[in-house]
N, C-alpha and C. Protein backbone atom coordinates (compact mmCIF):
# COMPACT_ATOMS: atom_id res chain seq x y z
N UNK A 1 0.84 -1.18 0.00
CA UNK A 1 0.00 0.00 0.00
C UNK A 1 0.89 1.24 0.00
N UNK A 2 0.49 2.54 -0.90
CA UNK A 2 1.41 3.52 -0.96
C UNK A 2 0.83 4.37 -0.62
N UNK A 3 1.21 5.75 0.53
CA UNK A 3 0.08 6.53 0.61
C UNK A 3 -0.72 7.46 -0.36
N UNK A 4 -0.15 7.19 -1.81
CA UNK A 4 -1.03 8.55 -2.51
C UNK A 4 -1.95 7.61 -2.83
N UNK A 5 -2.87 6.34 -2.79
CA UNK A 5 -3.30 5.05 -3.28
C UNK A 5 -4.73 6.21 -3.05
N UNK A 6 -6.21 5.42 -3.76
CA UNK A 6 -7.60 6.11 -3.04
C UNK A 6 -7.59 5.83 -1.88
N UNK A 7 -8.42 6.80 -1.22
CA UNK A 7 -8.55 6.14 -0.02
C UNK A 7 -10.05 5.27 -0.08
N UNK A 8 -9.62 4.51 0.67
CA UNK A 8 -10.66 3.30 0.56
C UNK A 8 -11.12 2.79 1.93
N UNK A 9 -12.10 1.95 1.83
CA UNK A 9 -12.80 1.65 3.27
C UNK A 9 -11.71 0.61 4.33
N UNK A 10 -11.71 0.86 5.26
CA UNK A 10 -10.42 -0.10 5.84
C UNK A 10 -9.12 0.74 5.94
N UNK A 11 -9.05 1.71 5.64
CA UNK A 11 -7.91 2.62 5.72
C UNK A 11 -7.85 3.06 6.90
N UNK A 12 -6.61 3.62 7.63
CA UNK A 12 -6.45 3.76 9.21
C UNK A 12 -5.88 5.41 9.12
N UNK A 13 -6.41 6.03 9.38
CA UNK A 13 -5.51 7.25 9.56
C UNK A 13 -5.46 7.99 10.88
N UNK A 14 -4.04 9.03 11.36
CA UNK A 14 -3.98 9.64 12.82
C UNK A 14 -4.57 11.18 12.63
N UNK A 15 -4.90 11.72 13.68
CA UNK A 15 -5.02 13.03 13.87
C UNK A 15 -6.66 13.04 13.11
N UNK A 16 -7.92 12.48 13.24
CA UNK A 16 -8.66 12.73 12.80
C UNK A 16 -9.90 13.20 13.95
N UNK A 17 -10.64 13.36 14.23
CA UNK A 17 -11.24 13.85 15.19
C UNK A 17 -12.85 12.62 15.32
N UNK A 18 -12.97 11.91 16.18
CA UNK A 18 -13.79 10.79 16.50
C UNK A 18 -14.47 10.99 18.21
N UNK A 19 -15.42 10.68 18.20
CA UNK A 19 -16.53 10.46 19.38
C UNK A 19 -16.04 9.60 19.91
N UNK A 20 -15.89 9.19 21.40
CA UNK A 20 -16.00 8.38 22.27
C UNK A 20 -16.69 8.72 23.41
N UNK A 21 -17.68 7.12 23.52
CA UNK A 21 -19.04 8.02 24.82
C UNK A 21 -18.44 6.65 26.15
N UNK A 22 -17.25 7.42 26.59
CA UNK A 22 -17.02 6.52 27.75
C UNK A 22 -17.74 6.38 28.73
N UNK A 23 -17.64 5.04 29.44
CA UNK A 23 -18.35 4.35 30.30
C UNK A 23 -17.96 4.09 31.18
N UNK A 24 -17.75 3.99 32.50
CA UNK A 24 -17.27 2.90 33.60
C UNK A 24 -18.11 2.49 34.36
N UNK A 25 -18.01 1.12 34.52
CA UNK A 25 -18.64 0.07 35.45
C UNK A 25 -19.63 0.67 36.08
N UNK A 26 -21.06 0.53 36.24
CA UNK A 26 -21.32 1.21 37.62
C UNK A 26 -21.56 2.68 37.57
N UNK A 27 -21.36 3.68 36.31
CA UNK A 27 -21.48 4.80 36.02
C UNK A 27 -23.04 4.95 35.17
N UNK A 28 -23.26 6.58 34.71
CA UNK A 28 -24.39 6.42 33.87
C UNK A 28 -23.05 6.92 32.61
N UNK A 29 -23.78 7.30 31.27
CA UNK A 29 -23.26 7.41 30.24
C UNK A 29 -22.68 8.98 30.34
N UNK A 30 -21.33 9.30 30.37
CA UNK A 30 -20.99 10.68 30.41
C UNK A 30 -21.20 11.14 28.79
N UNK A 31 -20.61 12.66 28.87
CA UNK A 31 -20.92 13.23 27.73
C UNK A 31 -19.66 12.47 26.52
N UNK A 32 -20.40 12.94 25.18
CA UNK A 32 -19.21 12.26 24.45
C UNK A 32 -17.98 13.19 24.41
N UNK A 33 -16.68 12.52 24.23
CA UNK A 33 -15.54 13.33 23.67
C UNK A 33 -15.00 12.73 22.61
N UNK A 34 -14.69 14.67 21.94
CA UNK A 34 -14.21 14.14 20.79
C UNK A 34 -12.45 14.27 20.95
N UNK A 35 -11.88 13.50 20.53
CA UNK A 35 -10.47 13.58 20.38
C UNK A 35 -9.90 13.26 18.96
N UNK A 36 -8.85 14.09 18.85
CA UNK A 36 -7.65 13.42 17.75
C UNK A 36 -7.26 12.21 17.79
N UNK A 37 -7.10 11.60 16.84
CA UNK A 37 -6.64 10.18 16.81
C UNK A 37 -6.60 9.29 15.78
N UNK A 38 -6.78 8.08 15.88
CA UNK A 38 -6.79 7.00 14.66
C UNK A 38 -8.14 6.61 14.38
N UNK A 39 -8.88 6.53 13.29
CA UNK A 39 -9.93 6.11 12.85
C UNK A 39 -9.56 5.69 11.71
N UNK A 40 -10.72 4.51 11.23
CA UNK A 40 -10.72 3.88 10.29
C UNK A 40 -12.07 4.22 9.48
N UNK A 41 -11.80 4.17 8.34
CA UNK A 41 -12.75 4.72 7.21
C UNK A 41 -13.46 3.52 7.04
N UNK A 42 -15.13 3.85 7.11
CA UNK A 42 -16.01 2.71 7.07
C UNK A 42 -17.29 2.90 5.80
N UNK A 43 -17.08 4.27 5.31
CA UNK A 43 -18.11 4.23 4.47
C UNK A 43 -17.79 3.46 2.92
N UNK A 44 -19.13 2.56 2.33
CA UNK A 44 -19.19 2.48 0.98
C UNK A 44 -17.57 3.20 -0.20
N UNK A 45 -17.16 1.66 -0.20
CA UNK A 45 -16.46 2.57 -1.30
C UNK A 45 -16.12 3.42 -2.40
N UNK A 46 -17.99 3.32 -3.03
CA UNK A 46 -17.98 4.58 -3.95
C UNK A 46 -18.51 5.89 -3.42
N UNK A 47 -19.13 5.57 -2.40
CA UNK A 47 -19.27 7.03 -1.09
C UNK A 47 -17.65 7.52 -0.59
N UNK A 48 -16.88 7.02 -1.15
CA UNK A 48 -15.78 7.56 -0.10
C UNK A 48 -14.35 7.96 -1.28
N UNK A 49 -14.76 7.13 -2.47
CA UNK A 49 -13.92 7.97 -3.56
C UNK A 49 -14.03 9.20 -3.92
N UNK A 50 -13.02 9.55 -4.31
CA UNK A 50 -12.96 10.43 -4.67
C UNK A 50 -13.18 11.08 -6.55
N UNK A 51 -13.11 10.05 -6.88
CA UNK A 51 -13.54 9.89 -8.28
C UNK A 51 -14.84 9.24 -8.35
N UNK A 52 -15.38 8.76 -7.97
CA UNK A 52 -17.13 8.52 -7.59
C UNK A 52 -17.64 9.67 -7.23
N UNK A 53 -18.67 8.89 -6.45
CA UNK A 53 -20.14 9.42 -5.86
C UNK A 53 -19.35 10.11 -4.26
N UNK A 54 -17.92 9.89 -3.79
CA UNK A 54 -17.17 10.60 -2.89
C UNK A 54 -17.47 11.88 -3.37
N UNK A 55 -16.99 12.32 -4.65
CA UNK A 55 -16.52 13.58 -5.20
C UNK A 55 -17.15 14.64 -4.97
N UNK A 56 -18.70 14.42 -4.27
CA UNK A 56 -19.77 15.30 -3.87
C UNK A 56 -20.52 15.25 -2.55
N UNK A 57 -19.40 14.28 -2.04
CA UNK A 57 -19.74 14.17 -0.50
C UNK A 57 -18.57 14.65 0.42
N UNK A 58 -18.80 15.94 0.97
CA UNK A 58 -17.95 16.14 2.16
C UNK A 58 -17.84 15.59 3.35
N UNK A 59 -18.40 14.35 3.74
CA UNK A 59 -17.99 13.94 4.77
C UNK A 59 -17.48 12.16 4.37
N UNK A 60 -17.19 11.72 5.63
CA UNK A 60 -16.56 10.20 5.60
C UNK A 60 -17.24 9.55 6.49
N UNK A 61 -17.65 8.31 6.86
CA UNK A 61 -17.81 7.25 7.60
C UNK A 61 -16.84 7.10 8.27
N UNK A 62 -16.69 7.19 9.45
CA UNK A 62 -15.18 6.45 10.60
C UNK A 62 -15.85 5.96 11.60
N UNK A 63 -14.90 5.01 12.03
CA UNK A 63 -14.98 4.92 13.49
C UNK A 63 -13.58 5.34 14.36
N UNK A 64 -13.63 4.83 15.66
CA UNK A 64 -12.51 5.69 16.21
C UNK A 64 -11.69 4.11 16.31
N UNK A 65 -10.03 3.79 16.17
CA UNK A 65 -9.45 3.28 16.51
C UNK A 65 -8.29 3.29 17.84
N UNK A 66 -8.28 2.30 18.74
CA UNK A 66 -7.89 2.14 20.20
C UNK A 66 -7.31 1.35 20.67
N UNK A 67 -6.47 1.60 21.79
CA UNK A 67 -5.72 0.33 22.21
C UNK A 67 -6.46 -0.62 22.86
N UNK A 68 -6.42 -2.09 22.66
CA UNK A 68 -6.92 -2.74 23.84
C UNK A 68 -5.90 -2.66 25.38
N UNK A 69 -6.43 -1.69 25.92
CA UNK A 69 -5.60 -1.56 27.20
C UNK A 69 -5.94 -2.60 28.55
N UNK A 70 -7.21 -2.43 28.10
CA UNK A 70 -7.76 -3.79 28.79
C UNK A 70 -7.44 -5.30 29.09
N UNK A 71 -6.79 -5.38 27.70
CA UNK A 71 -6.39 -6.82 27.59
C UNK A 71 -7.80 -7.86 27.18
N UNK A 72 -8.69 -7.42 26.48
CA UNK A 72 -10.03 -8.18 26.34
C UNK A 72 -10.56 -8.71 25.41
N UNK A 73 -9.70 -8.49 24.01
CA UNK A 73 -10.09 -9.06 22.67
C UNK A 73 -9.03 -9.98 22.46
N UNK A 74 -9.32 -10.68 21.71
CA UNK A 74 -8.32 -12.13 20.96
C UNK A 74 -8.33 -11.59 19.81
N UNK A 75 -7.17 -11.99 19.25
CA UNK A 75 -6.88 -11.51 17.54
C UNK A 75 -7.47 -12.49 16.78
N UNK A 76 -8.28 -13.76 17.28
CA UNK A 76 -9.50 -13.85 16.41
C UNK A 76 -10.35 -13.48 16.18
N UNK A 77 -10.83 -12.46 17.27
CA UNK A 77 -11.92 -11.87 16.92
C UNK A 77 -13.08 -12.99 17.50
N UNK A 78 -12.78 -13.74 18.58
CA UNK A 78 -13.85 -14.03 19.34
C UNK A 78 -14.78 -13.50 20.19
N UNK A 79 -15.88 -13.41 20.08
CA UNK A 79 -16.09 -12.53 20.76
C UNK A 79 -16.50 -10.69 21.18
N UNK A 80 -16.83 -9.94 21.33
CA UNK A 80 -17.01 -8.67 21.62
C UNK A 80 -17.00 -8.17 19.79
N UNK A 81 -17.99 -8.61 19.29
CA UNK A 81 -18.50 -8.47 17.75
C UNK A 81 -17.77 -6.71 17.54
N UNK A 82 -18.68 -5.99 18.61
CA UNK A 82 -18.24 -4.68 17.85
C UNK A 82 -16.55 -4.48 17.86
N UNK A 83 -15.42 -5.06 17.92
CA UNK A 83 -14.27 -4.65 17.48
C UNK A 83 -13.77 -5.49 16.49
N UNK A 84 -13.23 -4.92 15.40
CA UNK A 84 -11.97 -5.47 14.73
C UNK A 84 -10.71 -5.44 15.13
N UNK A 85 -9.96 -6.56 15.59
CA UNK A 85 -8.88 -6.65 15.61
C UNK A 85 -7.38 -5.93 14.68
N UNK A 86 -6.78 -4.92 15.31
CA UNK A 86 -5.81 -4.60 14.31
C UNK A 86 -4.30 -4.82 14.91
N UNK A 87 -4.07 -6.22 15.10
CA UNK A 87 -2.87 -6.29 16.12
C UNK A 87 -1.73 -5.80 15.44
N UNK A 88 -0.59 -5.17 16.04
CA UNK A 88 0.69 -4.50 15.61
C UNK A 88 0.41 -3.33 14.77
N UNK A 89 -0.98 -2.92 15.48
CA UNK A 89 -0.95 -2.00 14.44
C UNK A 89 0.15 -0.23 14.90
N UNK A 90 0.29 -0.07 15.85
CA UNK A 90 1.56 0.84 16.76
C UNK A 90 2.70 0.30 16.99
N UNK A 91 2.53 -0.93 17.85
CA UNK A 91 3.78 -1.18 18.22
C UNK A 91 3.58 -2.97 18.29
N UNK A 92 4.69 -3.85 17.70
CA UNK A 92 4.62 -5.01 17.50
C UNK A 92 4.14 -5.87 19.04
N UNK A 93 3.18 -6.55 18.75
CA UNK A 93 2.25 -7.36 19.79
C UNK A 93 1.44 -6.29 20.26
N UNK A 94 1.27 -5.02 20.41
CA UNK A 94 -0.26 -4.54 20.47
C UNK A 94 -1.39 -4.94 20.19
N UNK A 95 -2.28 -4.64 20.44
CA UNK A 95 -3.70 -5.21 19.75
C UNK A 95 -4.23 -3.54 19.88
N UNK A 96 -4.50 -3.45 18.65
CA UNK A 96 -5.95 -1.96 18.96
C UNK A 96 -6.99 -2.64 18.07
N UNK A 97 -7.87 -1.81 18.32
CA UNK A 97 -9.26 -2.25 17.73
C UNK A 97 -10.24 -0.80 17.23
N UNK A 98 -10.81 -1.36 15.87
CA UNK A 98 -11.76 -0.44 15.22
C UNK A 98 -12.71 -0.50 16.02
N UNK A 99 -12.95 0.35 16.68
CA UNK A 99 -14.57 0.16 17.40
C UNK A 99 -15.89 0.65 16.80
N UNK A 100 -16.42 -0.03 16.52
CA UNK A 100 -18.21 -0.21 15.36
C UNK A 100 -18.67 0.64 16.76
N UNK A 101 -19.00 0.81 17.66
CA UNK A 101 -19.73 1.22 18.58
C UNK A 101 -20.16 2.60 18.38
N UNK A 102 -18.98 3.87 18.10
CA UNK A 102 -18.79 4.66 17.82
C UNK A 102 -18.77 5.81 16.34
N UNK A 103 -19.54 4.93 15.41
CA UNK A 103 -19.80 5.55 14.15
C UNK A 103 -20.05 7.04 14.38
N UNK A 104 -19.29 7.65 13.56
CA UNK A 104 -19.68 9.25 13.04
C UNK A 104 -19.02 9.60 11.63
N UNK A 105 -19.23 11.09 11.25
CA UNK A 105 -18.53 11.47 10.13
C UNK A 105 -17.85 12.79 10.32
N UNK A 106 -16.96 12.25 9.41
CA UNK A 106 -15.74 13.38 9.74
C UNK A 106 -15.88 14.61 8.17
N UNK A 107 -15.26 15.35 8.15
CA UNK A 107 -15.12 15.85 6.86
C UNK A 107 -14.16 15.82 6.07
N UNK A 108 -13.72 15.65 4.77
CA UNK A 108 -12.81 14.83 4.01
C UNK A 108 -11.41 15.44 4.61
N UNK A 109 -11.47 17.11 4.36
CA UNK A 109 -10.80 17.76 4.55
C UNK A 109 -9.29 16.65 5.69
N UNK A 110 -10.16 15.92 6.85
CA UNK A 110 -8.84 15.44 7.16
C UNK A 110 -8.12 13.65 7.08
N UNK A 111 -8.57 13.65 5.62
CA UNK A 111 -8.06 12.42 5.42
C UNK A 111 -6.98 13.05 4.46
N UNK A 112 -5.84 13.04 4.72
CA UNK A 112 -4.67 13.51 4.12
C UNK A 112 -3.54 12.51 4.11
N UNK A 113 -3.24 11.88 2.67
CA UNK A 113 -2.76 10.66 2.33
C UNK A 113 -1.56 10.62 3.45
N UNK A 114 -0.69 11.63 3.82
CA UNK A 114 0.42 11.35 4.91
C UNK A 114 0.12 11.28 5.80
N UNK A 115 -0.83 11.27 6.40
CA UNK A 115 -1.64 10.55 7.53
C UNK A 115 -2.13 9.21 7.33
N UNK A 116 -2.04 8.94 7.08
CA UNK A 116 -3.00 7.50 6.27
C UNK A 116 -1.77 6.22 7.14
N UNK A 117 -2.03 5.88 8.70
CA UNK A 117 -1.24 4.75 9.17
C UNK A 117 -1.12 3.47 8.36
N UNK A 118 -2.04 3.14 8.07
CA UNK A 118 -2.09 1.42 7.27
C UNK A 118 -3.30 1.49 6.45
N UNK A 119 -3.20 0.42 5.89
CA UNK A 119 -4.74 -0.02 5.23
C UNK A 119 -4.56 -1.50 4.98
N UNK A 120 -5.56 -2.42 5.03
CA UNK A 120 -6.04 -3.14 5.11
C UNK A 120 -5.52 -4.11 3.52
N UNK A 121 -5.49 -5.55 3.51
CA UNK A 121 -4.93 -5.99 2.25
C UNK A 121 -6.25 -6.20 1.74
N UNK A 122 -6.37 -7.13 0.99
CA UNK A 122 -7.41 -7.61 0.16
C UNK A 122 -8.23 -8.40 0.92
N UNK A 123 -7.51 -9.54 2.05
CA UNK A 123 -8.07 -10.37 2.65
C UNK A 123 -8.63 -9.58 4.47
N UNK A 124 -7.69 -8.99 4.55
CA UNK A 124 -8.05 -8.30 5.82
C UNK A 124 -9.64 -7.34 5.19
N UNK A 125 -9.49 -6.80 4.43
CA UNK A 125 -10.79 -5.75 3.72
C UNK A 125 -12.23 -6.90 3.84
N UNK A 126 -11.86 -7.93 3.59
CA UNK A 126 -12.85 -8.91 3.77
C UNK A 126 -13.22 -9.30 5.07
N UNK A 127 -12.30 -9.37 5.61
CA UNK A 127 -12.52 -9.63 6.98
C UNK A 127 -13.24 -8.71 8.13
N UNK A 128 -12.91 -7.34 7.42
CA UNK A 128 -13.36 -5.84 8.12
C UNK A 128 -15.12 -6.07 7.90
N UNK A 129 -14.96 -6.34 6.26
CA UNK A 129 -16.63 -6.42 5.78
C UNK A 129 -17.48 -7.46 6.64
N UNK A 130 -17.10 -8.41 6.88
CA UNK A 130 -17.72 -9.55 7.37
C UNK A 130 -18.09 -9.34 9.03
N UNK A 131 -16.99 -8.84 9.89
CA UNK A 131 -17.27 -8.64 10.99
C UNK A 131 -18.02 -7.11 11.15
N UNK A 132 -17.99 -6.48 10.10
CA UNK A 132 -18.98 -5.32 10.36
C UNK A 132 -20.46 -5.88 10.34
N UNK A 133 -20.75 -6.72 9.11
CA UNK A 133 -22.04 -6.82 8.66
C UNK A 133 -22.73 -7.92 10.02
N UNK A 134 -21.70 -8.68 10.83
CA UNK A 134 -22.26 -9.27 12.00
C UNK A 134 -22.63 -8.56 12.51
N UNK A 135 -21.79 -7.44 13.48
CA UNK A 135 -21.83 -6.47 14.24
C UNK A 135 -23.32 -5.79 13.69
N UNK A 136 -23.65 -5.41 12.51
CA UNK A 136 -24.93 -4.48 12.49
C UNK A 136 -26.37 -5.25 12.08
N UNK A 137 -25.88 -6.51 11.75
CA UNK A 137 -26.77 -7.43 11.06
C UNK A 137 -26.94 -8.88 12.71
N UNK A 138 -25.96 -9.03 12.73
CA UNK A 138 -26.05 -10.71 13.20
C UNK A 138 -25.71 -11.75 12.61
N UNK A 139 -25.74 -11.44 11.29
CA UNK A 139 -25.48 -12.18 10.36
C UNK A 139 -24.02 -12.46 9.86
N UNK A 140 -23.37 -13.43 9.57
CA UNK A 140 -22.17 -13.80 9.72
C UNK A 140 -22.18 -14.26 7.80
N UNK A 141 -22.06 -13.43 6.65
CA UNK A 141 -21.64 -13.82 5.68
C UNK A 141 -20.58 -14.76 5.39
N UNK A 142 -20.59 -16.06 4.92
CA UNK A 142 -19.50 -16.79 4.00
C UNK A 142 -18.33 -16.16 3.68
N UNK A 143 -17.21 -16.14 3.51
CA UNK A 143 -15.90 -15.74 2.98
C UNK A 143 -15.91 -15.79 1.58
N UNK A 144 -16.59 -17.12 1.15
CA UNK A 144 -16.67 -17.01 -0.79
C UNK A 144 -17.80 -15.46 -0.97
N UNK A 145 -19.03 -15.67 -0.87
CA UNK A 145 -19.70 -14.69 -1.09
C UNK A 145 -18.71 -13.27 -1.12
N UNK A 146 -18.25 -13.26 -0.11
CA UNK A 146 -17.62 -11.86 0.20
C UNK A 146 -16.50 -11.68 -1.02
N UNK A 147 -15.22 -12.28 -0.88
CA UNK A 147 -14.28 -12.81 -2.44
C UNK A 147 -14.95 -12.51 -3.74
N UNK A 148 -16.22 -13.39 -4.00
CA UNK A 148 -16.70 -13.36 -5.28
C UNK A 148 -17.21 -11.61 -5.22
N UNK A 149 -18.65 -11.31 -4.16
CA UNK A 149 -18.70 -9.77 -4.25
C UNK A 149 -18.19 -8.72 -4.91
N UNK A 150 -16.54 -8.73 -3.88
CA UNK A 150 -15.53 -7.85 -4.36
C UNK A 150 -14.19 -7.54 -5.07
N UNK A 151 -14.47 -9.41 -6.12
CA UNK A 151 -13.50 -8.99 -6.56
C UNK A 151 -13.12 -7.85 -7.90
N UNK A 152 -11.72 -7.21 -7.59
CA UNK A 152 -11.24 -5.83 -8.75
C UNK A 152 -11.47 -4.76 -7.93
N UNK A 153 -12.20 -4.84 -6.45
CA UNK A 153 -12.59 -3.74 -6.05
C UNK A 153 -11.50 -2.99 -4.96
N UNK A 154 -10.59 -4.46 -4.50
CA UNK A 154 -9.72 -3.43 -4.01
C UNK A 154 -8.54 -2.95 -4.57
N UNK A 155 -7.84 -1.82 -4.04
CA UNK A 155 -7.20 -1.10 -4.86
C UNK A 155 -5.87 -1.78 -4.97
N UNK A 156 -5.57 -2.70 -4.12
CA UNK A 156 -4.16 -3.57 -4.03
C UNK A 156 -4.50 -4.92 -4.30
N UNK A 157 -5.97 -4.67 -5.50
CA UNK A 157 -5.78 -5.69 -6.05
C UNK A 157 -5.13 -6.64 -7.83
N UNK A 158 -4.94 -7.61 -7.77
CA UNK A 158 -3.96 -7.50 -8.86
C UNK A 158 -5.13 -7.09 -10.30
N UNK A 159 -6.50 -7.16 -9.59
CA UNK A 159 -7.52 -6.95 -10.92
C UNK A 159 -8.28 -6.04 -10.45
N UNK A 160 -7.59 -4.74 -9.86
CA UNK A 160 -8.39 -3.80 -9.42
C UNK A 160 -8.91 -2.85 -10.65
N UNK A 161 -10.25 -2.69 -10.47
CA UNK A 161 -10.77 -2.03 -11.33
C UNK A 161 -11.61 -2.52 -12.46
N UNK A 162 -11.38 -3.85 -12.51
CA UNK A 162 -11.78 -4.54 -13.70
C UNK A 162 -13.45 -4.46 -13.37
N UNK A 163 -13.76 -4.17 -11.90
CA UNK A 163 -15.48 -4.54 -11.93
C UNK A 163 -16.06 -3.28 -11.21
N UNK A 164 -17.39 -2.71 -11.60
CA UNK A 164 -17.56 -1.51 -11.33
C UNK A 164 -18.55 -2.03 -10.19
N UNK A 165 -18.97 -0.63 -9.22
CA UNK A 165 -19.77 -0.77 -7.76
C UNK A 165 -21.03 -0.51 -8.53
């Protein structure tokens, strides 16, 4: 992945500004805060191009990305549906996690390719899709379905482009 690449769904970038409505044990729900940080781009990938149907949308789909400080997710992803696993994604044996919990939109303005931490391969992009659509569905899509779906669609793919959204 190179950073001038589109940006595409599954992309990780720092310094973006994301909601978190923290909780503790035993508390009621405080107000949300927003902070700088890592989020991952979750909207539709022709909502989020920039040569699409992006091109007339100022905002993005994110969620906020986080450390498991807790120690509470498995990098299978057993478990606690709303996170994706993004282990090593800071520092080797970390675990952070995309948290689905926290959906908002940002405005394009700060997705700026040198910001752009990682993005997702072909197979991880599948994997993002699948545990999202549990997380909002319940529903646990097949891995072929998903493959056949999208293939050409991602951008690091060797037949990207060949199939339109």
């Amino acid at each position: 992945m190179t950073n001038d690449r589109t940006l595409f769904q599954g992309d990780i970038f720092d310094a973006v500004p994301a909601q978190r409505y923290p909780l503790r044990e035993g508390e009621q729900p405080l107000e949300p805060r927003a902070r700088k940080g890592y989020v991952m781009v979750l909207g539709h990938p022709c909502e989020i191009s920039a040569d699409e149907k992006g091109a007339n949308l100022p905002w993005r789909l994110v969620c906020p990305v986080v450390p498991d400080t807790a120690r509470r997710l498995t990098v299978d992803g057993d478990g606690d549906y709303y996170a994706f696993p993004l282990p090593s994604l800071v520092v080797e044996e970390d675990l952070w996690y995309a948290d689905f919990r926290f959906l908002a939109t940002v405005a394009v303005s700060y997705f700026d390719p040198k910001l752009r931490k990682a993005g997702l391969s072909e197979e991880g992009w599948h994997a993002l899709q699948r545990r999202l659509i549990h997380f909002l569905t319940r529903i646990t899509p097949d891995w072929l379905d998903l493959e056949d779906a999208g293939v050409g669609l991602h951008p690091d793919s060797a037949t990207a482009g060949s199939e339109l959204v």
